[in-house]
Protein backbone atom coordinates (compact mmCIF):
# COMPACT_ATOMS: atom_id res chain seq x y z
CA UNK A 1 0.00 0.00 0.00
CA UNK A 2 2.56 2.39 1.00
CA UNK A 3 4.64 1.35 -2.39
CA UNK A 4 1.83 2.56 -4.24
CA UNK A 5 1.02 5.77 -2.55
CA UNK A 6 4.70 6.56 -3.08
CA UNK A 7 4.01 6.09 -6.88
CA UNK A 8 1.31 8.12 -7.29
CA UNK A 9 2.98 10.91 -6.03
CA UNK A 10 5.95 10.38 -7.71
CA UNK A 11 4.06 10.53 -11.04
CA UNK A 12 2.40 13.39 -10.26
CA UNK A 13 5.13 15.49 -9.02
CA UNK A 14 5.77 16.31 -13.59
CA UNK A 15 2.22 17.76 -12.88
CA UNK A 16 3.50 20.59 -10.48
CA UNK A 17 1.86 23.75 -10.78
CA UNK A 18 3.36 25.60 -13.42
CA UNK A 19 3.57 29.82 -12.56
CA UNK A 20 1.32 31.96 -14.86
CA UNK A 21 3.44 34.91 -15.72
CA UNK A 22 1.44 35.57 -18.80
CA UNK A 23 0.14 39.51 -19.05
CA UNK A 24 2.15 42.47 -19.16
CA UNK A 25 5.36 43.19 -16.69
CA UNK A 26 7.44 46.33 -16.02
CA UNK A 27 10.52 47.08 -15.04
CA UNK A 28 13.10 49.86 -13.94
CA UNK A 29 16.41 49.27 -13.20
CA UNK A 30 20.14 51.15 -13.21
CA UNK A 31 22.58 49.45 -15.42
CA UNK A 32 26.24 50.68 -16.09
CA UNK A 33 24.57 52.72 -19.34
CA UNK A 34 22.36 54.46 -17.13
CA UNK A 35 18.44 54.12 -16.09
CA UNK A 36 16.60 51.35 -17.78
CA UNK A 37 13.04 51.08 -18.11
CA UNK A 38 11.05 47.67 -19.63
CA UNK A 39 7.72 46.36 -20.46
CA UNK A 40 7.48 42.46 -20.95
CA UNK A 41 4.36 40.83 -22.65
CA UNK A 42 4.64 37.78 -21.63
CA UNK A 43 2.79 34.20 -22.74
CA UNK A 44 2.78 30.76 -21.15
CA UNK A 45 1.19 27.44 -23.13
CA UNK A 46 2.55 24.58 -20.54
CA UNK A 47 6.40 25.04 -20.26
CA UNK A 48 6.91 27.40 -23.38
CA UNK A 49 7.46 31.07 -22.73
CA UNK A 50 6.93 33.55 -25.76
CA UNK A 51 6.54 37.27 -25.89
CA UNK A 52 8.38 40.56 -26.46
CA UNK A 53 10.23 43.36 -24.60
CA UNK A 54 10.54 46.47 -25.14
CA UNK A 55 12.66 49.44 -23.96
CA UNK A 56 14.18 52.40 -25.14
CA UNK A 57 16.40 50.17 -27.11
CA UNK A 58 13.51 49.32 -29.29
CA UNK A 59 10.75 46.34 -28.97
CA UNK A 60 11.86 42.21 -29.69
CA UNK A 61 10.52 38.72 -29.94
CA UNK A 62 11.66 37.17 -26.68
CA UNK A 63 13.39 33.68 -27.88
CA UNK A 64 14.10 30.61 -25.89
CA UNK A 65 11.70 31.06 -22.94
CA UNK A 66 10.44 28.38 -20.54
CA UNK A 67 8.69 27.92 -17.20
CA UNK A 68 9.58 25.61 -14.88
CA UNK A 69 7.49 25.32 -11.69
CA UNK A 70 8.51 28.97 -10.22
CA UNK A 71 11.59 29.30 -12.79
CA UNK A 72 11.04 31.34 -15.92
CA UNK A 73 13.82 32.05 -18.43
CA UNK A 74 14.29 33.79 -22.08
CA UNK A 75 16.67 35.40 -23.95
CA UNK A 76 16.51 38.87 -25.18
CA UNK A 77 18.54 39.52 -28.49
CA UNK A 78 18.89 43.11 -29.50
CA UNK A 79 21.59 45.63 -31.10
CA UNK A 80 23.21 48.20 -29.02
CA UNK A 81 24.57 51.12 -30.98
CA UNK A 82 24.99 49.05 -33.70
CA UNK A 83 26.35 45.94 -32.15
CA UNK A 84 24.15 42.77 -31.59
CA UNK A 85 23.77 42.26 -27.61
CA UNK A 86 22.48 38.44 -25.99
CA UNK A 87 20.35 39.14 -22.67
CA UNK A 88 20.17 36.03 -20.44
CA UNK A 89 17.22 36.50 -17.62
CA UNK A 90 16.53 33.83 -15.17
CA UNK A 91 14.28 34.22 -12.70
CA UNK A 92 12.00 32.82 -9.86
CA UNK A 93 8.30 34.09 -9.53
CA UNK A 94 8.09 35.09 -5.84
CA UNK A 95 4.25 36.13 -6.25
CA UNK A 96 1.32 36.69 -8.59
CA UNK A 97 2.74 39.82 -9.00
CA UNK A 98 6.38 39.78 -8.93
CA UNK A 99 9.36 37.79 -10.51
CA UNK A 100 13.02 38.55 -9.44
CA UNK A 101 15.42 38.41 -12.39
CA UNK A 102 19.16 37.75 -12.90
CA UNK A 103 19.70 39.45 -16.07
CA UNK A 104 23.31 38.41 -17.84
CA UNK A 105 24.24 41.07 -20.28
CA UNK A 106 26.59 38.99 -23.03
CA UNK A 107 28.45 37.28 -20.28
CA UNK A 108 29.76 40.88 -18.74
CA UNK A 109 27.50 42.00 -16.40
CA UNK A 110 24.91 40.63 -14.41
CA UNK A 111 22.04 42.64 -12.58
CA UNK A 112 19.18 42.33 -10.38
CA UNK A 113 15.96 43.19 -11.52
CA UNK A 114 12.88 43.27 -10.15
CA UNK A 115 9.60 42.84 -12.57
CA UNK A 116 6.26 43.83 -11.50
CA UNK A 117 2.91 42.68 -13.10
CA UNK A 118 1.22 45.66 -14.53
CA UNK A 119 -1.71 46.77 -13.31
């Protein structure tokens, strides 16, 4: 009996709950090229994570996203006075209405930011 029970949760446990960042975040953080402010429309279907973000830098297709439990990652690809410029974010959702990001800017810099569903 106890075997069992055991399995059953163990099957389950692929079932977790999943977060649901989908809708629109913001975001303003300082970075070493000054004051940065972002909007990220964001979409979940199961693990897959699509959507864009936009900043004064312009807006892109977010690329590579997932969602795992509480984790969410993507990658932001955009040119930065004229050079090309990989953004790494991985984060955990710490509420309905926030998710704490590491953001790795091409391997150089990493910063905390802090994204806040819009309201």
């Amino acid at each position: 009996m106890r075997t069992a029970a055991l399995l059953a949760i163990t099957m389950l446990l692929p079932f977790a709950a999943q977060a649901d960042v989908t809708g629109t975040w913001t975001a303003s953080f300082d970075t070493q090229v000054g004051k940065q402010e972002y909007t990220y429309e964001l979409k979940v279907d199961g693990n897959a994570l699509t959507g864009t973000a936009k900043s004064a830098n312009g807006e892109v297709a977010l690329e590579s996203g997932k969602v795992d439990g509480n984790t969410v990652s993507f990658v932001e690809k955009l040119t930065f006075q004229g050079m090309p410029l990989v953004i790494t974010y991985t984060g955990n959702v710490v509420s309905d209405d926030e998710i704490q990001f590491k953001r790795d800017v091409a391997g150089l810099v990493t910063e905390d930011v802090t994204a806040r569903r819009a309201k």
